[in-house]
N, C-alpha and C. Protein backbone atom coordinates (compact mmCIF):
# COMPACT_ATOMS: atom_id res chain seq x y z
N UNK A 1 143.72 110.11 109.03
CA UNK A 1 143.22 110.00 110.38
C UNK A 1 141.85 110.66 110.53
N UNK A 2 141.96 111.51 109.91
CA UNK A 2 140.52 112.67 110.18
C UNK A 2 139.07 111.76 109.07
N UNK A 3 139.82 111.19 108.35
CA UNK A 3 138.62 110.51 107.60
C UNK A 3 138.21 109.30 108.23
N UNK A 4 139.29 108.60 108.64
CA UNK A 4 138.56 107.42 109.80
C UNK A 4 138.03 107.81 110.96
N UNK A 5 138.24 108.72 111.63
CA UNK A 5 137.90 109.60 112.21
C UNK A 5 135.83 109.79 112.29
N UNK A 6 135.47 110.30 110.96
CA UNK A 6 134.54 111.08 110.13
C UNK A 6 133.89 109.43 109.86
N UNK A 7 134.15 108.26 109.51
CA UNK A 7 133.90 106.93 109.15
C UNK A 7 133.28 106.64 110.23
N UNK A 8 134.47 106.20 111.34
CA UNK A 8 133.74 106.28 112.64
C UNK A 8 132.63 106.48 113.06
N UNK A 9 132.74 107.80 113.24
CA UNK A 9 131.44 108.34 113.73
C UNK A 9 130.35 108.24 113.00
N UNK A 10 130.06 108.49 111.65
CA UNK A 10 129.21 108.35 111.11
C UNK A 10 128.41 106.60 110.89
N UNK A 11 129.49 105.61 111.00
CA UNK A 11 128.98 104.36 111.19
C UNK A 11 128.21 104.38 112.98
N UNK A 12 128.86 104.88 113.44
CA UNK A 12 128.31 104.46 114.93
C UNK A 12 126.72 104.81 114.90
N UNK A 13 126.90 106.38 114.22
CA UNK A 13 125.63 107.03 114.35
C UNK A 13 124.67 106.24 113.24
N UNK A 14 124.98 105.70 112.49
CA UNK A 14 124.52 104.87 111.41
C UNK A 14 124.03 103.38 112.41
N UNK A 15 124.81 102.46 113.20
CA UNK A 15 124.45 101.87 113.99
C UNK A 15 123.43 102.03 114.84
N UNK A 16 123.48 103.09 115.63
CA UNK A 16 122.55 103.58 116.53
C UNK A 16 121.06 103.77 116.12
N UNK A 17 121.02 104.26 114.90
CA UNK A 17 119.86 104.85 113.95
C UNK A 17 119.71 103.36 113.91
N UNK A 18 120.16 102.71 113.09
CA UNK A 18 119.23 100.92 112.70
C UNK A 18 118.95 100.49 114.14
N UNK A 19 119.58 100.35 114.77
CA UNK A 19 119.26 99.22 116.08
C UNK A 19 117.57 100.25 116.51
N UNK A 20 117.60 101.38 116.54
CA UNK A 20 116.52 102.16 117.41
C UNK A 20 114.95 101.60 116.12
N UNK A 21 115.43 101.78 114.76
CA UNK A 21 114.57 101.64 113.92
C UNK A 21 113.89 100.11 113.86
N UNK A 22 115.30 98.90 114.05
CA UNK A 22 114.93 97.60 113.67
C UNK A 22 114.00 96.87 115.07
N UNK A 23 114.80 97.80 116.28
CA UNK A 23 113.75 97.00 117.61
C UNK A 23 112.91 97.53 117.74
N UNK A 24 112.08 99.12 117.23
CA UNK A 24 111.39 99.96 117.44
C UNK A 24 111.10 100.04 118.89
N UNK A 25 112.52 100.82 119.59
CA UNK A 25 112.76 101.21 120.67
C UNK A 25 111.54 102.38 120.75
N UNK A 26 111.18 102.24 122.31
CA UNK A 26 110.14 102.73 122.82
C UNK A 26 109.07 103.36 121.41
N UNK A 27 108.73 102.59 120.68
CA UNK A 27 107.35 102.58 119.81
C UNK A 27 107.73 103.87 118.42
N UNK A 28 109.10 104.18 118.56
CA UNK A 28 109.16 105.20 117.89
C UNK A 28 109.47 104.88 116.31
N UNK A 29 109.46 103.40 115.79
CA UNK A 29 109.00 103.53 114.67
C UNK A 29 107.88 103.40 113.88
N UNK A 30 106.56 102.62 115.33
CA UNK A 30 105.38 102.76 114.99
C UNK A 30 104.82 104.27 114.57
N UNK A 31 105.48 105.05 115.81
CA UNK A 31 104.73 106.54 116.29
C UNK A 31 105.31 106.98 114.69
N UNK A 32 106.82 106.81 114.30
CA UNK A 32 106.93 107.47 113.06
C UNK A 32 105.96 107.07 111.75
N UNK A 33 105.77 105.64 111.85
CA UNK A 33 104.88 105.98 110.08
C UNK A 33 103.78 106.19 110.74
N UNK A 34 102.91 106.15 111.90
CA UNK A 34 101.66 107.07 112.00
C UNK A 34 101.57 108.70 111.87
N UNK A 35 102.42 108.79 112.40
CA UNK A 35 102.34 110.33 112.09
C UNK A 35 103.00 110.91 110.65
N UNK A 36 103.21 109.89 109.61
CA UNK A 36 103.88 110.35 108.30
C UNK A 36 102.30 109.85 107.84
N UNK A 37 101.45 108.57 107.63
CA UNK A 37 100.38 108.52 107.57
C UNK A 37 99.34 109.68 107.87
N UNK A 38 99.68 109.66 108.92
CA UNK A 38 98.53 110.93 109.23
C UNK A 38 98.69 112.41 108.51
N UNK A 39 100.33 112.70 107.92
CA UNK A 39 100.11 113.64 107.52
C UNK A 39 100.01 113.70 106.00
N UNK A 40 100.44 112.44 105.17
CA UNK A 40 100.36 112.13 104.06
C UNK A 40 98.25 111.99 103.68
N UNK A 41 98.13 111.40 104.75
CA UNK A 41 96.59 111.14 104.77
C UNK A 41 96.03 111.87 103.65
N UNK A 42 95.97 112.92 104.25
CA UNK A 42 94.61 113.83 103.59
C UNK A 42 94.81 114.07 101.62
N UNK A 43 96.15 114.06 101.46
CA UNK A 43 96.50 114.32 100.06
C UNK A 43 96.82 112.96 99.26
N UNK A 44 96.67 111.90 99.99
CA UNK A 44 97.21 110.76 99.18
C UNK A 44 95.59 110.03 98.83
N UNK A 45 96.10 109.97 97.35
CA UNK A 45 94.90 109.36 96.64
C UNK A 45 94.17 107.35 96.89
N UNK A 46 95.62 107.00 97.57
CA UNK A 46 95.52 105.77 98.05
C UNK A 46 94.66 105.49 99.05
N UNK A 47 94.22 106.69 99.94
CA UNK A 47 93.64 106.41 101.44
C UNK A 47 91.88 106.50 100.85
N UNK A 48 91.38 107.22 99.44
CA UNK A 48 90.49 107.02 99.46
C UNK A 48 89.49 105.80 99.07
N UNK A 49 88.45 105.27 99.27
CA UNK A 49 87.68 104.08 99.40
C UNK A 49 87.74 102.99 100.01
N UNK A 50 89.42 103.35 101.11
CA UNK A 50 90.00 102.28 101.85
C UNK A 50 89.22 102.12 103.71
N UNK A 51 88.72 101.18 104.07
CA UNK A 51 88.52 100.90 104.88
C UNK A 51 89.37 101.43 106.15
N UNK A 52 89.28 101.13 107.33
CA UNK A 52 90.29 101.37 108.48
C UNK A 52 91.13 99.95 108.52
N UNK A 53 90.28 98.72 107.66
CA UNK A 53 91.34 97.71 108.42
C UNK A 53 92.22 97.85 107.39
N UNK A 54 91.99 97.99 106.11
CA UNK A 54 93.08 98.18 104.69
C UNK A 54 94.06 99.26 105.14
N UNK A 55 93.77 100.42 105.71
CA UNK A 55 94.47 101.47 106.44
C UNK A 55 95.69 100.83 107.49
N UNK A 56 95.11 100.24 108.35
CA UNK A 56 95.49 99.35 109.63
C UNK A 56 96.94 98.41 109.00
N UNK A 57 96.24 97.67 107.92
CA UNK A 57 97.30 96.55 107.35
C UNK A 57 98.33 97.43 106.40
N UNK A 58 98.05 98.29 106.33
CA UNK A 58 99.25 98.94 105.08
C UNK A 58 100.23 99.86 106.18
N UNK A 59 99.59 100.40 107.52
CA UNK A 59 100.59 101.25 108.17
C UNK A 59 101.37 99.68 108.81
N UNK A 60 100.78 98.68 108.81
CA UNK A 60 101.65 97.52 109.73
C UNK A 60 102.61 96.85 108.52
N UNK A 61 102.73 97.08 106.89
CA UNK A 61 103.29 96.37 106.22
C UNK A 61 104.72 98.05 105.86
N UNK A 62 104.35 98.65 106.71
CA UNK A 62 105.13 100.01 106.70
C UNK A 62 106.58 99.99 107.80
N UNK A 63 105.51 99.62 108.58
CA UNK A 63 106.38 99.10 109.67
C UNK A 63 107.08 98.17 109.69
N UNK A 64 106.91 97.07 109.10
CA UNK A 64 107.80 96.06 108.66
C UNK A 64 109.15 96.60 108.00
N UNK A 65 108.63 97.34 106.71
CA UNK A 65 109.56 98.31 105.64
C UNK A 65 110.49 98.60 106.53
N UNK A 66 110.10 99.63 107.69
CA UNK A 66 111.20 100.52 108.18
C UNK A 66 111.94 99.67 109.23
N UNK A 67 111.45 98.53 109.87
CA UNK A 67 112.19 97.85 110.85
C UNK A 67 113.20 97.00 110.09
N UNK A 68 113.15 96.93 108.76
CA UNK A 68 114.25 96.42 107.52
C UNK A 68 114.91 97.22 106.92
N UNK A 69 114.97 97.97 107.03
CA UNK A 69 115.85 99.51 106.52
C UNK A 69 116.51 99.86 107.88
N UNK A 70 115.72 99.69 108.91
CA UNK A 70 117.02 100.12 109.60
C UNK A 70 118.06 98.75 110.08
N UNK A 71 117.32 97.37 109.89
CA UNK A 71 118.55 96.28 109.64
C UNK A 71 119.85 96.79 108.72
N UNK A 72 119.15 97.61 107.83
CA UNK A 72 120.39 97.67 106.44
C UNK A 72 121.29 98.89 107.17
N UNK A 73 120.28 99.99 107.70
CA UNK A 73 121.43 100.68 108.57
C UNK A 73 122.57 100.48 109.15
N UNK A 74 122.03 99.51 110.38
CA UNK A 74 123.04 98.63 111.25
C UNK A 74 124.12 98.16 110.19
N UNK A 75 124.22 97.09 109.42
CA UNK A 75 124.92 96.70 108.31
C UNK A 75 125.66 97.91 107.56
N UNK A 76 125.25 98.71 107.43
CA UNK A 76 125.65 99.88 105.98
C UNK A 76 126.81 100.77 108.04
N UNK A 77 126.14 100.72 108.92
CA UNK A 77 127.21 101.53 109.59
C UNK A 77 128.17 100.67 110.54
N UNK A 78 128.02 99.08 110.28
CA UNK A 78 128.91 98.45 110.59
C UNK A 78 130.51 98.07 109.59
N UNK A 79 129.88 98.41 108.51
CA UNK A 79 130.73 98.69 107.44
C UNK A 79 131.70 99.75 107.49
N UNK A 80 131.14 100.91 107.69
CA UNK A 80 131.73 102.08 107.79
C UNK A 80 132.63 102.25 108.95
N UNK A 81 132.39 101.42 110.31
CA UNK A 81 133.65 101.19 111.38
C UNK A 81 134.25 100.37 110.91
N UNK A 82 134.18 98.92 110.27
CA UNK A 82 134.70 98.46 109.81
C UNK A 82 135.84 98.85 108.97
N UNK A 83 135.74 99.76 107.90
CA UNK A 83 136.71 100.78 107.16
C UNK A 83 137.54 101.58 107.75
N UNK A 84 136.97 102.08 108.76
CA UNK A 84 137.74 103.09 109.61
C UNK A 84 138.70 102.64 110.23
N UNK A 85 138.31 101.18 111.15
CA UNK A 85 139.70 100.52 111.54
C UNK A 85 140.61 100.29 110.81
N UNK A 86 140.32 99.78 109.93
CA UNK A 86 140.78 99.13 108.52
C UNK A 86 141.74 100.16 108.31
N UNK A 87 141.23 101.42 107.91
CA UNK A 87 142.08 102.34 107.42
C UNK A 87 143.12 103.07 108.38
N UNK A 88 143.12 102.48 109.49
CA UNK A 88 143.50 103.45 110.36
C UNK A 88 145.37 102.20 110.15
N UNK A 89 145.04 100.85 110.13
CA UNK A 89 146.23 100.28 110.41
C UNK A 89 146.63 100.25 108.98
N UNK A 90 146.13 100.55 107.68
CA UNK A 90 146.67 100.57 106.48
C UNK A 90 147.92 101.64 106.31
N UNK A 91 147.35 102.83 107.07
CA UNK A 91 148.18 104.58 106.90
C UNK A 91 149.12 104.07 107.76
């Protein structure tokens, strides 16, 4: 019980996390790779000789990345309720 329980929750919260990442609810997965950009910036050897629009197109092919990772979220914590019910009528 306590592990479906622990399944549960952790899928929901697993749900919650993809849906916020894949719609980029109120801009917050733009705001996140800018501000991982901005702080990666200064030490990453990639940002030098690069233009702003090469800059521009790599934080927008970033954003793509993470609005597909958190699809897999959604999926990876629909699974995990999935199990939990599952397990709950198996016991």
């Amino acid at each position: 019980m306590a592990q479906a329980a622990a399944f549960f929750g952790v899928g929901l919260l697993l749900v919650l996390l993809g849906l916020i990442l894949a719609t980029d609810f109120r801009g917050i997965t733009t705001k996140h790779i800018a501000l991982s950009s901005n702080l990666v910036g200064p030490i990453s050897p990639f940002r030098r000789g690069r233009t702003e629009d090469d800059l521009r197109q790599r934080q927008f092919l970033f954003v793509v990345l993470e609005r597909l990772l958190g699809c897999l979220f959604v999926l990876m914590g629909a699974g995990l309720v999935v199990a939990a019910v599952i397990s709950l009528f198996v016991e």
